[in-house]
C-alpha atoms as a PDB file:
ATOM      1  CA  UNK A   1     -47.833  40.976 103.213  1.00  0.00           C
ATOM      2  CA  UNK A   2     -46.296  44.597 103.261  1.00  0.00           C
ATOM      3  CA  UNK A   3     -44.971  45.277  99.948  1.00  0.00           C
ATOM      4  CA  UNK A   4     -43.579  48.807  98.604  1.00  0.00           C
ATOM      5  CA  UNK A   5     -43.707  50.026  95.681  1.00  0.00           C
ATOM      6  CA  UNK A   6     -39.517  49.825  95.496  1.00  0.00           C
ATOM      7  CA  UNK A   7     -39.939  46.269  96.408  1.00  0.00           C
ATOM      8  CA  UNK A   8     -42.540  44.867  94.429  1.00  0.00           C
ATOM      9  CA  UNK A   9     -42.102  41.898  92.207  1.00  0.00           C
ATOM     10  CA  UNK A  10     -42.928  41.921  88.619  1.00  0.00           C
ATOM     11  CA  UNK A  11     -46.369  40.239  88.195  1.00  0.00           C
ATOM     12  CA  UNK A  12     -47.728  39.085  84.785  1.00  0.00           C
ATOM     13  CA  UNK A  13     -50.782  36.638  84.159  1.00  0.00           C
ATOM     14  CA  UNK A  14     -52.485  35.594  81.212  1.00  0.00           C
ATOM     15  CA  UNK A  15     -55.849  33.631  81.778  1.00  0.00           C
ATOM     16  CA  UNK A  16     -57.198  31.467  78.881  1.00  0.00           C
ATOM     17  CA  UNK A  17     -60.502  30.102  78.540  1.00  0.00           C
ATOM     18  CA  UNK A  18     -61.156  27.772  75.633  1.00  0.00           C
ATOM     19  CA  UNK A  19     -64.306  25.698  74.799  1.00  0.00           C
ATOM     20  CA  UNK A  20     -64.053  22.283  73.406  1.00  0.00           C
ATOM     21  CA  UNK A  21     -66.698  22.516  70.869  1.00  0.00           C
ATOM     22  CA  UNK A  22     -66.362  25.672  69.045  1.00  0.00           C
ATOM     23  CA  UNK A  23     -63.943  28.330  69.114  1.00  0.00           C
ATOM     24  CA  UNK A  24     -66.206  31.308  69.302  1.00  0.00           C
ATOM     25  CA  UNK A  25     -66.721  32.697  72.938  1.00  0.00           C
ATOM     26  CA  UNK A  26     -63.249  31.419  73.913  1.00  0.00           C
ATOM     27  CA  UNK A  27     -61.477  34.540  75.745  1.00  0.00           C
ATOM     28  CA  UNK A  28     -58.187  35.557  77.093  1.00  0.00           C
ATOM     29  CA  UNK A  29     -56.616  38.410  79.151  1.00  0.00           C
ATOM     30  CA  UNK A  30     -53.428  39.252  79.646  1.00  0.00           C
ATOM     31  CA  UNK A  31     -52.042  41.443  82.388  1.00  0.00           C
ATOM     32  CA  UNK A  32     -48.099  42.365  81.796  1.00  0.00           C
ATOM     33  CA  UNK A  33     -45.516  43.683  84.297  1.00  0.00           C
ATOM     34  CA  UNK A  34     -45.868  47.213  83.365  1.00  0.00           C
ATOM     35  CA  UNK A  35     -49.824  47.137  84.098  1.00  0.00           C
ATOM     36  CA  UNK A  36     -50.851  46.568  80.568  1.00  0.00           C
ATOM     37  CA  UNK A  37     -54.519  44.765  80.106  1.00  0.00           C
ATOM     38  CA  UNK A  38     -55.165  42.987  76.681  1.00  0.00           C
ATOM     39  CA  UNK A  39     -58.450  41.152  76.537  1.00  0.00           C
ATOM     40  CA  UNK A  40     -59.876  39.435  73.280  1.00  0.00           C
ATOM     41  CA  UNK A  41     -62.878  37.278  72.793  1.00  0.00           C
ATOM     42  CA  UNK A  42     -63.233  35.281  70.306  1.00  0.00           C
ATOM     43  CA  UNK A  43     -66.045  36.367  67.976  1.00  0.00           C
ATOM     44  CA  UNK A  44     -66.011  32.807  65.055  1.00  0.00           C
ATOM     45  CA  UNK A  45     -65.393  29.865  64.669  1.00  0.00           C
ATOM     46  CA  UNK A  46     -61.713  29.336  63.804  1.00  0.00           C
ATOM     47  CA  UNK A  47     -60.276  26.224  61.729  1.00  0.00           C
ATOM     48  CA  UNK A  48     -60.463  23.060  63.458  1.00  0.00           C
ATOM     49  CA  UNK A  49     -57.514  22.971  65.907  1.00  0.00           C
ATOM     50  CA  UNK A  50     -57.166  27.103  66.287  1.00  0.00           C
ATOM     51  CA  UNK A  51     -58.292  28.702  69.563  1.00  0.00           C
ATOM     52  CA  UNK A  52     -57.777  32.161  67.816  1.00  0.00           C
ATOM     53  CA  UNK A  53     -58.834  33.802  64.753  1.00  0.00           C
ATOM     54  CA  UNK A  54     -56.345  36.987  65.473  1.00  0.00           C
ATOM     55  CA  UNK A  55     -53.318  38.274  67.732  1.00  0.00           C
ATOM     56  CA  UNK A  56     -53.889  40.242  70.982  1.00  0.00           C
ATOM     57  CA  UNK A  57     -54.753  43.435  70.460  1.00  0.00           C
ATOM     58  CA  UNK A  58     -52.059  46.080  69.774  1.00  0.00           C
ATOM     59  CA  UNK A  59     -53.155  48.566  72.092  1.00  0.00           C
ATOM     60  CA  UNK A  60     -54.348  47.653  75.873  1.00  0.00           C
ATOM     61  CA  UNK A  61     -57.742  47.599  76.669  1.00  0.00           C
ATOM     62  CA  UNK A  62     -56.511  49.904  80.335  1.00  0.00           C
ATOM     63  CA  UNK A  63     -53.534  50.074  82.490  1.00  0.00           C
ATOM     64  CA  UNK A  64     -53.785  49.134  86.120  1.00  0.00           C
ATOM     65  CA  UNK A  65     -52.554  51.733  89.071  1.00  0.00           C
ATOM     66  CA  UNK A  66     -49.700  50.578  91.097  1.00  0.00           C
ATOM     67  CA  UNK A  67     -52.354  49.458  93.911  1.00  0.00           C
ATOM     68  CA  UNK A  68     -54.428  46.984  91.608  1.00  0.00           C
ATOM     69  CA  UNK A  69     -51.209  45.529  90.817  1.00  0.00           C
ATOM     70  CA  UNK A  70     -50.514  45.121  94.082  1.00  0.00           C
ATOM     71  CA  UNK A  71     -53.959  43.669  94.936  1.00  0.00           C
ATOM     72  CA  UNK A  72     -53.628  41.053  91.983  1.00  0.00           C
ATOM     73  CA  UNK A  73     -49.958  39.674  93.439  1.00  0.00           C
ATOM     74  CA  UNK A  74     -51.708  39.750  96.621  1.00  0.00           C
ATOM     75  CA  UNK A  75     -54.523  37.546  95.635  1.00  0.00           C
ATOM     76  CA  UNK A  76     -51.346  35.479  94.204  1.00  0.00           C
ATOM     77  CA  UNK A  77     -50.051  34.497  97.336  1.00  0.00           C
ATOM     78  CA  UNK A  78     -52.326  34.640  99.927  1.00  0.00           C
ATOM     79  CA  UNK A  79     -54.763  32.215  97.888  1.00  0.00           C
ATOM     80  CA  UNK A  80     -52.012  30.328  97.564  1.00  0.00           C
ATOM     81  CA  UNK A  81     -52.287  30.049  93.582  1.00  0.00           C
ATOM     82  CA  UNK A  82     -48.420  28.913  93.105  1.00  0.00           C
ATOM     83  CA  UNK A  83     -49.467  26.065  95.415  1.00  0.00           C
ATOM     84  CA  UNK A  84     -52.025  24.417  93.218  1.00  0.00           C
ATOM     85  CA  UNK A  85     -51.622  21.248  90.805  1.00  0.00           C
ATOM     86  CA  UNK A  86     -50.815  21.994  87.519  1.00  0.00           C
ATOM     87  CA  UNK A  87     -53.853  20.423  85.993  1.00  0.00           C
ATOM     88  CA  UNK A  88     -56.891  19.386  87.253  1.00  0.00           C
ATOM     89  CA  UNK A  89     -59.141  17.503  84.797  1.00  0.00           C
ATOM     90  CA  UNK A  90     -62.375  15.144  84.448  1.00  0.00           C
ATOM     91  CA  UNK A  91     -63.546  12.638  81.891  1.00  0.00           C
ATOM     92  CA  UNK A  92     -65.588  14.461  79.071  1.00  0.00           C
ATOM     93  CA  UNK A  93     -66.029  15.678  75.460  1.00  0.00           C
ATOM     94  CA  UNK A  94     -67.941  18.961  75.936  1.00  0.00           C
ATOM     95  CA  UNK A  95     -67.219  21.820  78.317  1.00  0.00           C
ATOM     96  CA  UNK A  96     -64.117  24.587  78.646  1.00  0.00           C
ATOM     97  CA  UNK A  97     -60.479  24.431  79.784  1.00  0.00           C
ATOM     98  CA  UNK A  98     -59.801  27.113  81.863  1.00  0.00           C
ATOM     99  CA  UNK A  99     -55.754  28.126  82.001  1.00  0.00           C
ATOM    100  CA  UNK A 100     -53.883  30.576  84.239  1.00  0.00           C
ATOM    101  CA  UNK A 101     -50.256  31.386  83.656  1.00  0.00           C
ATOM    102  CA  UNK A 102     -48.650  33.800  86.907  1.00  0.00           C
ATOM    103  CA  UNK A 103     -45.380  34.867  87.202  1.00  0.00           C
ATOM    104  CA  UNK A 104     -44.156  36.836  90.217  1.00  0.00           C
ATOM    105  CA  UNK A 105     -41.024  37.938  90.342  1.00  0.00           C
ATOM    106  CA  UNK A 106     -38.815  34.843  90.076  1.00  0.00           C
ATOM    107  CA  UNK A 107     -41.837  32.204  90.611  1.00  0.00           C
ATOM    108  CA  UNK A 108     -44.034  30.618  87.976  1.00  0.00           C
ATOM    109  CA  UNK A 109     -46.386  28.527  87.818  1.00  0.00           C
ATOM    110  CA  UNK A 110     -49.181  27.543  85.335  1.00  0.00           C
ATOM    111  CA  UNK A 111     -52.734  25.649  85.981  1.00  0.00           C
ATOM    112  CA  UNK A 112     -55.261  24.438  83.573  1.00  0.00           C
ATOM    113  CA  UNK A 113     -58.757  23.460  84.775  1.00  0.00           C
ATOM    114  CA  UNK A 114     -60.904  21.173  82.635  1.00  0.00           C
ATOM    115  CA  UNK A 115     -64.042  19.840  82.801  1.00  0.00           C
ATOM    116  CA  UNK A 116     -63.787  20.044  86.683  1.00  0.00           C
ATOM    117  CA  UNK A 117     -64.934  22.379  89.729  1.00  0.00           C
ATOM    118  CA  UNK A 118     -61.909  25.018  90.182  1.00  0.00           C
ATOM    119  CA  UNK A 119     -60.160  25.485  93.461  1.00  0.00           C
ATOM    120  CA  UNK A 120     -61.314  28.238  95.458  1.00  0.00           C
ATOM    121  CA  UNK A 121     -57.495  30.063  94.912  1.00  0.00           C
ATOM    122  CA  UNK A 122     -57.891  29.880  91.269  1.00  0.00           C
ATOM    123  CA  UNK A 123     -61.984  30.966  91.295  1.00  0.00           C
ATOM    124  CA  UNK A 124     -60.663  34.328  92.643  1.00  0.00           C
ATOM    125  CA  UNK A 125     -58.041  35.102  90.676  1.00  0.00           C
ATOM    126  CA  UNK A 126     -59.617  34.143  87.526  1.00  0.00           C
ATOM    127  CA  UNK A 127     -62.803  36.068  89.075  1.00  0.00           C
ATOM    128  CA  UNK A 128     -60.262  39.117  89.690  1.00  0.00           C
ATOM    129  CA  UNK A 129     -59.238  39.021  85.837  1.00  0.00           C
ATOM    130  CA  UNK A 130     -62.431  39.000  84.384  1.00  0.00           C
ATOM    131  CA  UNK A 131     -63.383  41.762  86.563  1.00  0.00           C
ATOM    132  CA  UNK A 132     -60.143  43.429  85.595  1.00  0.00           C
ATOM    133  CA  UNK A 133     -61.464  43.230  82.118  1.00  0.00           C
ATOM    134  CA  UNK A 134     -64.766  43.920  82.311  1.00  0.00           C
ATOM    135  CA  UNK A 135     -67.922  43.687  80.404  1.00  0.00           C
ATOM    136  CA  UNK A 136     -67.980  41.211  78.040  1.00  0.00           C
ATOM    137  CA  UNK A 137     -65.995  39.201  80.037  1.00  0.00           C
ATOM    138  CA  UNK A 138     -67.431  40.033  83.179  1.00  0.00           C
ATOM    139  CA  UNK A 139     -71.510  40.172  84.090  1.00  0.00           C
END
């Protein structure tokens, strides 16, 4: 995929993981269309029902260059992402619910994980967030 920096399609993601049991741990990054990386991790428990005790952050945890943009709507498409089901879930009380939201350019598409083994095309874009990120989201 050859794309220039003229050419290149807005990208914006926002990855959600959420625990069933408690709130505390859950986390969430954002990634907007001008580069922008929020992160927040959920540090209590919130009222029953609440996955978050506070807004994202007003300031961005970093901005992405122009090439890790790139490199994040690349891992878009070619792990073909906007192909997957929309939810993919097994039987269960206790675990997470992992949740992706992409948009690139004109195409969105949303996939929620639960209780079940991900697909390899959302393992490495999840993987890319949380490395994205970093520390305490990623080891």
């Amino acid at each position: 995929m050859n794309m220039t920096a003229a050419a290149d399609p807005a990208l914006s993601l926002e990855f959600r993981r959420i625990q069933a049991i408690s709130s505390r741990g859950n986390q969430r990054i954002r990634v907007t269309p001008a580069g922008e990386v929020f992160a927040y991790l959920e540090q209590r428990d919130c009222p029953r029902g609440e996955d978050w005790s506070a807004p994202w952050p007003d300031e961005p945890l970093r901005w992405l260059s122009p090439a890790e943009q790139r490199e994040l709507a690349r891992i878009v498409v070619a792990s073909a992402f906007l192909d997957l089901p929309r939810q993919i879930v097994a039987a269960g009380r206790d675990g997470f619910r992992d949740e992706i939201d992409a948009a690139l350019g004109s195409r969105r598409h949303s996939v929620t994980i639960e209780r079940a083994p991900a697909p390899v095309a959302f393992v490495h874009l999840r993987d890319a967030l949380l490395a994205i990120a970093g520390p305490p989201f990623s080891a």
